[in-house]
PDB file of N, CA and C in Angstrom:
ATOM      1  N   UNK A   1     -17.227  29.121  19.172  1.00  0.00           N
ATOM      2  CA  UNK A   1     -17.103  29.704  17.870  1.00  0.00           C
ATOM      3  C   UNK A   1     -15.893  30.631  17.861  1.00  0.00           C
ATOM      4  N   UNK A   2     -15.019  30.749  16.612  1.00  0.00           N
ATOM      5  CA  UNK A   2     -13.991  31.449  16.426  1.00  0.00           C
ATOM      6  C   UNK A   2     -14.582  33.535  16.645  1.00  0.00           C
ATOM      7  N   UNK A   3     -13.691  34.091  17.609  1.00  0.00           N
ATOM      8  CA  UNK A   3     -13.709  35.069  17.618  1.00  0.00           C
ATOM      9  C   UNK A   3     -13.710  36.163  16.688  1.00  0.00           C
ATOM     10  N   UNK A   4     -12.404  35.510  15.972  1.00  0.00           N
ATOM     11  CA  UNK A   4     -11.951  36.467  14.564  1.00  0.00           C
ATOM     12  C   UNK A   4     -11.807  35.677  13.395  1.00  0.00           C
ATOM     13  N   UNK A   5     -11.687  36.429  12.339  1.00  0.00           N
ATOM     14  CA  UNK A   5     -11.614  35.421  10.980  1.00  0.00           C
ATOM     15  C   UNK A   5     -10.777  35.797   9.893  1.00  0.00           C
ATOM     16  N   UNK A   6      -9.938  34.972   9.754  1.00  0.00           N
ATOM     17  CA  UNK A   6      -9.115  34.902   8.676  1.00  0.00           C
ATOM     18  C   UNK A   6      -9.799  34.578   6.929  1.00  0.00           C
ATOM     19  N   UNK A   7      -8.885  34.824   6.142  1.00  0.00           N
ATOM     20  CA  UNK A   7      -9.278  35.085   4.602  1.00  0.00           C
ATOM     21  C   UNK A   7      -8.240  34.064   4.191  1.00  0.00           C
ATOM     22  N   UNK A   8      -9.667  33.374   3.544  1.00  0.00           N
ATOM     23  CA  UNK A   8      -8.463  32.534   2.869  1.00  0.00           C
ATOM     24  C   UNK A   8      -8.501  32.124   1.192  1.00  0.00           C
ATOM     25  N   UNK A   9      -8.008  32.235   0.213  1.00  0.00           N
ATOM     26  CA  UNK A   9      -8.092  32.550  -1.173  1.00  0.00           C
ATOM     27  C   UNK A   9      -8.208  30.882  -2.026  1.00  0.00           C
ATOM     28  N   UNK A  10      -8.988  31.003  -2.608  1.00  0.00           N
ATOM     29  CA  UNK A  10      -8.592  29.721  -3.530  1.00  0.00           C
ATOM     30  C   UNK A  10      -8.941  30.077  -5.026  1.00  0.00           C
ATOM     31  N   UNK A  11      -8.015  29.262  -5.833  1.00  0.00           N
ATOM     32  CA  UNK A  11      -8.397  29.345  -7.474  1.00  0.00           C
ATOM     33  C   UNK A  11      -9.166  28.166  -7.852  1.00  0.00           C
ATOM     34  N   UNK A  12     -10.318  28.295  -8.410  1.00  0.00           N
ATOM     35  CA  UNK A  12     -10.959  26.741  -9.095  1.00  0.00           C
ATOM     36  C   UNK A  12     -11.434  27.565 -10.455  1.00  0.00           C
ATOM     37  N   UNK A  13     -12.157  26.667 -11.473  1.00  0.00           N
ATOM     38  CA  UNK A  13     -12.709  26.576 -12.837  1.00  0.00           C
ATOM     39  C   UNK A  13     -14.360  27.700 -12.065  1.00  0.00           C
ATOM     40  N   UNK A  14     -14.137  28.340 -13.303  1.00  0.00           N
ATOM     41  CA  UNK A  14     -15.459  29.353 -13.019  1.00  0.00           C
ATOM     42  C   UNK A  14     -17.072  28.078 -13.010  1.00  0.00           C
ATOM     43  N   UNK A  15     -16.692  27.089 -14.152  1.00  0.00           N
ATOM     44  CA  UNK A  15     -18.040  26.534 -13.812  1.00  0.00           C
ATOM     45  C   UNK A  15     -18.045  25.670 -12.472  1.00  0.00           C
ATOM     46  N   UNK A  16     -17.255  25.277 -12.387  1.00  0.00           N
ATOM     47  CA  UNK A  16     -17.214  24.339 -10.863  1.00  0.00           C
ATOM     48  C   UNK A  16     -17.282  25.493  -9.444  1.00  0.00           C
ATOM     49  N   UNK A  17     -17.114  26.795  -9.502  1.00  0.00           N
ATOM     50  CA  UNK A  17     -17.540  27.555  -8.690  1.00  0.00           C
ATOM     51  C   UNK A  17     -19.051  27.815  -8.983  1.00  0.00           C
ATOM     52  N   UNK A  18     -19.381  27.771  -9.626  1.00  0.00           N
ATOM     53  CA  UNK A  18     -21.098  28.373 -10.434  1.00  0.00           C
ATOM     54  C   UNK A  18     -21.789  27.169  -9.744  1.00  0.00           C
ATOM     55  N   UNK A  19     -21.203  25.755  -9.977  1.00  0.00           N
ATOM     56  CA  UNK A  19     -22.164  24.720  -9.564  1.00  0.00           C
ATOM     57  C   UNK A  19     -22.251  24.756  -8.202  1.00  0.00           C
ATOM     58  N   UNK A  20     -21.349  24.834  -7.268  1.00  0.00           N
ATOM     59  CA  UNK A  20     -20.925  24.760  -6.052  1.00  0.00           C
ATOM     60  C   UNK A  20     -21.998  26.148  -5.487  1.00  0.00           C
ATOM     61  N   UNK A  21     -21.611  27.421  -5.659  1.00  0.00           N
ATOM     62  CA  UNK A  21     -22.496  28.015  -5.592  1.00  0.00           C
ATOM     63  C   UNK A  21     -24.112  27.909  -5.467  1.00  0.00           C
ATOM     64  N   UNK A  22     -24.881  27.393  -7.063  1.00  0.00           N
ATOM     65  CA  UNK A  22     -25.677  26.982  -6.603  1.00  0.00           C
ATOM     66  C   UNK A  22     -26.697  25.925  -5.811  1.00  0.00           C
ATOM     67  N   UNK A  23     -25.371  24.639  -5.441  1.00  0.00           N
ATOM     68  CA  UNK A  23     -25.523  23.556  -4.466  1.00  0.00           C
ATOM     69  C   UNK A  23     -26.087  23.592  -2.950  1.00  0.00           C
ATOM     70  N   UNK A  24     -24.954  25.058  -3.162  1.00  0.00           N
ATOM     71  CA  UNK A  24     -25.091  25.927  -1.318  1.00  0.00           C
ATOM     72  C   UNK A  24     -26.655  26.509  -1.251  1.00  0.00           C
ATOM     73  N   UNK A  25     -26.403  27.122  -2.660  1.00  0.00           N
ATOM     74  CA  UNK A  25     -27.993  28.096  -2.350  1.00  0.00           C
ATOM     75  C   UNK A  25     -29.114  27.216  -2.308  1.00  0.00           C
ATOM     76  N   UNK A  26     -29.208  26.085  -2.941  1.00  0.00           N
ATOM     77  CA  UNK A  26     -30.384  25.099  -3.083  1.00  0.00           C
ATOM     78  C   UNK A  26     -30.664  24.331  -1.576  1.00  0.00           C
ATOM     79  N   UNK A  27     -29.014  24.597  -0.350  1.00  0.00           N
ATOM     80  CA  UNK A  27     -29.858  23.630   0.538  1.00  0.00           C
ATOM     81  C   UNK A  27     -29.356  25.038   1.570  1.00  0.00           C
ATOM     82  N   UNK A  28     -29.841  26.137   1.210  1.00  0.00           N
ATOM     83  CA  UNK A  28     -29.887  27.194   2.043  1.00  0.00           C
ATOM     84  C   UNK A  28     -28.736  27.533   2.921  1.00  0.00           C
ATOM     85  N   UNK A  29     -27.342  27.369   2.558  1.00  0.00           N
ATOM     86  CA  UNK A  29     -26.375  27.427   3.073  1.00  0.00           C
ATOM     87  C   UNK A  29     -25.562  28.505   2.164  1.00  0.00           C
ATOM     88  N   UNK A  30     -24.306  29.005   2.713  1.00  0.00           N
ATOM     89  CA  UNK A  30     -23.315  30.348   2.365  1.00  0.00           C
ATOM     90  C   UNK A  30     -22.130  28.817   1.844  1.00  0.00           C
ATOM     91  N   UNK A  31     -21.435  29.267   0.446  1.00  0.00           N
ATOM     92  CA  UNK A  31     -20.357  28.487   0.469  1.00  0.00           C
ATOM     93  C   UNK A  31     -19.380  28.753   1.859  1.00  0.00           C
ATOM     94  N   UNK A  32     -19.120  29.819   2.728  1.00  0.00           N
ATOM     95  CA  UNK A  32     -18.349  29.808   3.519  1.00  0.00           C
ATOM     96  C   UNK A  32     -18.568  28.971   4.638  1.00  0.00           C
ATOM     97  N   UNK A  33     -20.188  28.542   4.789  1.00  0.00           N
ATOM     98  CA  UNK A  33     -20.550  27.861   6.070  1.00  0.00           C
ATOM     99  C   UNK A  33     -20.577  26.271   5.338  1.00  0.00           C
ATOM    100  N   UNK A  34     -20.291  26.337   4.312  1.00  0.00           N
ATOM    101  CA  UNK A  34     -19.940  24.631   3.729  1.00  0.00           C
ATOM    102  C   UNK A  34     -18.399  24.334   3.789  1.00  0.00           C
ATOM    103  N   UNK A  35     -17.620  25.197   3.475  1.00  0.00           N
ATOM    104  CA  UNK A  35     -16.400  24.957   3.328  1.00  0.00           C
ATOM    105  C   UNK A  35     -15.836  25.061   4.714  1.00  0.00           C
ATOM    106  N   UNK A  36     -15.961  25.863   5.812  1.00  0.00           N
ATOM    107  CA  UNK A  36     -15.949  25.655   7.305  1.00  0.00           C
ATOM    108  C   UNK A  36     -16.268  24.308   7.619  1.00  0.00           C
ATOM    109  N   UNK A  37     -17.588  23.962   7.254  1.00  0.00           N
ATOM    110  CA  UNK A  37     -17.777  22.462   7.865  1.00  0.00           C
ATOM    111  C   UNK A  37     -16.936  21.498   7.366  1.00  0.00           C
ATOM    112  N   UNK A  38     -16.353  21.425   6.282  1.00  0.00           N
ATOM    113  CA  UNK A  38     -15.751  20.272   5.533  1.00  0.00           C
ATOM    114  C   UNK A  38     -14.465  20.410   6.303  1.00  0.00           C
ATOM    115  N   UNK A  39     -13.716  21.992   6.476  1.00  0.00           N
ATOM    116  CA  UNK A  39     -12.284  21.969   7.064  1.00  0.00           C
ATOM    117  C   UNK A  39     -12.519  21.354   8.250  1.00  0.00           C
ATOM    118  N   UNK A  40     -13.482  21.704   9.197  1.00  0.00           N
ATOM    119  CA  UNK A  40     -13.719  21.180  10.473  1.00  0.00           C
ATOM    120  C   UNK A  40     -13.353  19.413  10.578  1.00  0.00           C
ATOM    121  N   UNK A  41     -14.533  18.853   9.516  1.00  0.00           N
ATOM    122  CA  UNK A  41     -14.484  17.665   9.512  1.00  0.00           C
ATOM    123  C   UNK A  41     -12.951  17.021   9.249  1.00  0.00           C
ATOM    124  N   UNK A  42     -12.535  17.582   8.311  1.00  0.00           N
ATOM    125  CA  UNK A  42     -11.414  16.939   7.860  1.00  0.00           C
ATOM    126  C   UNK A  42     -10.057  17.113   8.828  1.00  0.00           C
ATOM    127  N   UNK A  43     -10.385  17.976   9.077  1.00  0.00           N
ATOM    128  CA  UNK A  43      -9.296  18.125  10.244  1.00  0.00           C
ATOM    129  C   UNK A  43      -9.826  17.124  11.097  1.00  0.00           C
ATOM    130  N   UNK A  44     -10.859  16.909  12.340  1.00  0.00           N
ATOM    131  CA  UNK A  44     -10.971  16.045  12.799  1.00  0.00           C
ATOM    132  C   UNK A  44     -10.837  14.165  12.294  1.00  0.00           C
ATOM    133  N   UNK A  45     -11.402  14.279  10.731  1.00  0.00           N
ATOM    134  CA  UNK A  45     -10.570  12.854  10.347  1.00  0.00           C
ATOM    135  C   UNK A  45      -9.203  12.451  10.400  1.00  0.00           C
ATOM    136  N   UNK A  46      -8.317  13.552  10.428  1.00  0.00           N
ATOM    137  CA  UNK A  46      -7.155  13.450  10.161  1.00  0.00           C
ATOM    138  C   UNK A  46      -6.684  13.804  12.044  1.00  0.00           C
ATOM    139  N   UNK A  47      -7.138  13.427  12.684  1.00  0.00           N
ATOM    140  CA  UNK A  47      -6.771  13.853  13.704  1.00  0.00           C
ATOM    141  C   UNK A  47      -5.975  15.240  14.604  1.00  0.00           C
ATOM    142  N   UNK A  48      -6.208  16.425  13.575  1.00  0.00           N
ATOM    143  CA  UNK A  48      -5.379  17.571  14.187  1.00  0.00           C
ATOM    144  C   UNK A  48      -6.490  18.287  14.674  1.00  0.00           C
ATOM    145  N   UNK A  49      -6.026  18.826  15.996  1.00  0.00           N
ATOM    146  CA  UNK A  49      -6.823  19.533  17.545  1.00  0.00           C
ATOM    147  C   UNK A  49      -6.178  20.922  16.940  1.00  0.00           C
ATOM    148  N   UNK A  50      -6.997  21.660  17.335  1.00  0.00           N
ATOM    149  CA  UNK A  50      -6.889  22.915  17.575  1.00  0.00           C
ATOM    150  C   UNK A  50      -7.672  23.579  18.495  1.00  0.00           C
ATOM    151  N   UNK A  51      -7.525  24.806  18.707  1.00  0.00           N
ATOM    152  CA  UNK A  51      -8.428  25.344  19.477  1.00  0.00           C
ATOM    153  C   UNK A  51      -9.299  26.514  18.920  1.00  0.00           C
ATOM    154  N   UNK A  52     -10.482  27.292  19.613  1.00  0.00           N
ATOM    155  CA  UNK A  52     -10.371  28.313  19.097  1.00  0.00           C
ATOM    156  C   UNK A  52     -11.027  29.008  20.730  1.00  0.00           C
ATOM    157  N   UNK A  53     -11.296  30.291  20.648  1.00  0.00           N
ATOM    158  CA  UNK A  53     -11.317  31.046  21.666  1.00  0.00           C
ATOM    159  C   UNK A  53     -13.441  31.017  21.910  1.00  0.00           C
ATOM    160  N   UNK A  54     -14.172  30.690  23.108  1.00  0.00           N
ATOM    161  CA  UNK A  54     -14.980  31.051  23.879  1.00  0.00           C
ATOM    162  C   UNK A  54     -15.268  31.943  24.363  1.00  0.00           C
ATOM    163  N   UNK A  55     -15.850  33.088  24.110  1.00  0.00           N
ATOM    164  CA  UNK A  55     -15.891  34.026  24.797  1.00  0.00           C
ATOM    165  C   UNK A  55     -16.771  34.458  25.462  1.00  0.00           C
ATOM    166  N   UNK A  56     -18.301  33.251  25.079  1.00  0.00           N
ATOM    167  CA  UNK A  56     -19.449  33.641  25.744  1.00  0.00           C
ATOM    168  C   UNK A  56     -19.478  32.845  26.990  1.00  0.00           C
ATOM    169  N   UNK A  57     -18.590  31.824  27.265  1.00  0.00           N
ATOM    170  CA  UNK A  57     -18.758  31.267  28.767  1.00  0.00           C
ATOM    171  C   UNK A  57     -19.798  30.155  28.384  1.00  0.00           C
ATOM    172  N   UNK A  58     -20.282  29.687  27.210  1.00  0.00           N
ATOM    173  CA  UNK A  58     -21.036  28.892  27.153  1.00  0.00           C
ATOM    174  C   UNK A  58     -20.269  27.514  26.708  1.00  0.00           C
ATOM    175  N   UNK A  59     -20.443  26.151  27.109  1.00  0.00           N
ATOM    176  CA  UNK A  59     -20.108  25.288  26.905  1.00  0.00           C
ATOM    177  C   UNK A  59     -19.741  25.213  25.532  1.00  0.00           C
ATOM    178  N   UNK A  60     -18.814  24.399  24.465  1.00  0.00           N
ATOM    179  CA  UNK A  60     -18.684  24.392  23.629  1.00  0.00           C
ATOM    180  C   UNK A  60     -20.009  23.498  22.781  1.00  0.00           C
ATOM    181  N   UNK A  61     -20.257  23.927  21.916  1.00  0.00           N
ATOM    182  CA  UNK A  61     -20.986  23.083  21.144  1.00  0.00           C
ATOM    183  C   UNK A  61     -20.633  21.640  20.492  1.00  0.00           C
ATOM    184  N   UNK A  62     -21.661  20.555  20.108  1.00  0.00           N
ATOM    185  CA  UNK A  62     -21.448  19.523  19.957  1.00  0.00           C
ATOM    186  C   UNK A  62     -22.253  18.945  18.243  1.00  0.00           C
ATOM    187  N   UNK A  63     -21.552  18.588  17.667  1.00  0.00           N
ATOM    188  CA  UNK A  63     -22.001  18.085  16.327  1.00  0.00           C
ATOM    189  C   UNK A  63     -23.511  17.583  16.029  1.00  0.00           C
TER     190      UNK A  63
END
Protein backbone atom coordinates (compact mmCIF):
# COMPACT_ATOMS: atom_id res chain seq x y z
CA UNK A 1 0.00 0.00 0.00
CA UNK A 2 1.07 3.59 -0.89
CA UNK A 3 2.79 5.33 2.04
CA UNK A 4 1.73 8.87 1.21
CA UNK A 5 -1.02 10.42 -0.80
CA UNK A 6 -1.39 12.75 -3.31
CA UNK A 7 -4.61 15.07 -4.24
CA UNK A 8 -5.90 14.89 -7.15
CA UNK A 9 -8.81 17.38 -8.51
CA UNK A 10 -11.43 16.67 -11.04
CA UNK A 11 -14.44 18.76 -12.57
CA UNK A 12 -17.70 16.66 -13.52
CA UNK A 13 -21.70 17.71 -13.70
CA UNK A 14 -23.02 18.06 -10.03
CA UNK A 15 -25.69 15.35 -10.91
CA UNK A 16 -23.29 12.76 -12.22
CA UNK A 17 -21.24 13.37 -8.96
CA UNK A 18 -24.61 12.94 -6.76
CA UNK A 19 -25.22 9.59 -8.68
CA UNK A 20 -21.73 8.31 -8.37
CA UNK A 21 -21.77 9.23 -4.84
CA UNK A 22 -24.66 7.43 -4.07
CA UNK A 23 -23.50 4.18 -6.16
CA UNK A 24 -20.39 4.12 -3.70
CA UNK A 25 -22.57 4.48 -0.66
CA UNK A 26 -25.11 1.73 -1.76
CA UNK A 27 -22.24 -0.94 -2.15
CA UNK A 28 -20.47 0.42 1.01
CA UNK A 29 -17.50 1.89 -0.56
CA UNK A 30 -15.69 5.77 -0.32
CA UNK A 31 -15.68 7.27 -4.00
CA UNK A 32 -11.87 7.47 -3.29
CA UNK A 33 -11.56 3.63 -2.76
CA UNK A 34 -13.57 3.26 -6.25
CA UNK A 35 -11.68 5.60 -8.17
CA UNK A 36 -8.20 4.04 -6.77
CA UNK A 37 -9.42 0.75 -7.98
CA UNK A 38 -10.38 1.79 -11.49
CA UNK A 39 -6.80 3.86 -11.78
CA UNK A 40 -5.16 0.67 -10.57
CA UNK A 41 -6.98 -1.39 -13.08
CA UNK A 42 -6.52 0.75 -15.89
CA UNK A 43 -3.18 1.29 -15.54
CA UNK A 44 -2.58 -2.35 -15.42
CA UNK A 45 -4.79 -2.75 -18.78
CA UNK A 46 -2.76 -0.42 -20.37
CA UNK A 47 0.30 -1.96 -19.27
CA UNK A 48 2.16 0.85 -17.11
CA UNK A 49 4.23 -0.60 -13.82
CA UNK A 50 4.79 1.46 -11.20
CA UNK A 51 5.76 1.07 -7.91
CA UNK A 52 4.80 2.09 -4.63
CA UNK A 53 6.69 1.83 -1.26
CA UNK A 54 6.18 -1.39 1.50
CA UNK A 55 6.86 -0.54 4.56
CA UNK A 56 5.36 -3.24 6.61
CA UNK A 57 7.72 -6.05 5.26
CA UNK A 58 4.67 -7.86 4.32
CA UNK A 59 4.42 -9.47 0.96
CA UNK A 60 2.59 -7.41 -1.48
CA UNK A 61 -0.96 -8.08 -1.85
CA UNK A 62 -2.78 -9.88 -4.63
CA UNK A 63 -6.18 -9.04 -6.44
Amino acid sequence: METKSARMTILLDPAKKKAFEELCAAQDLTPSQVLRRLMREYLEQHGIAYSTKNTLGLPPQKK
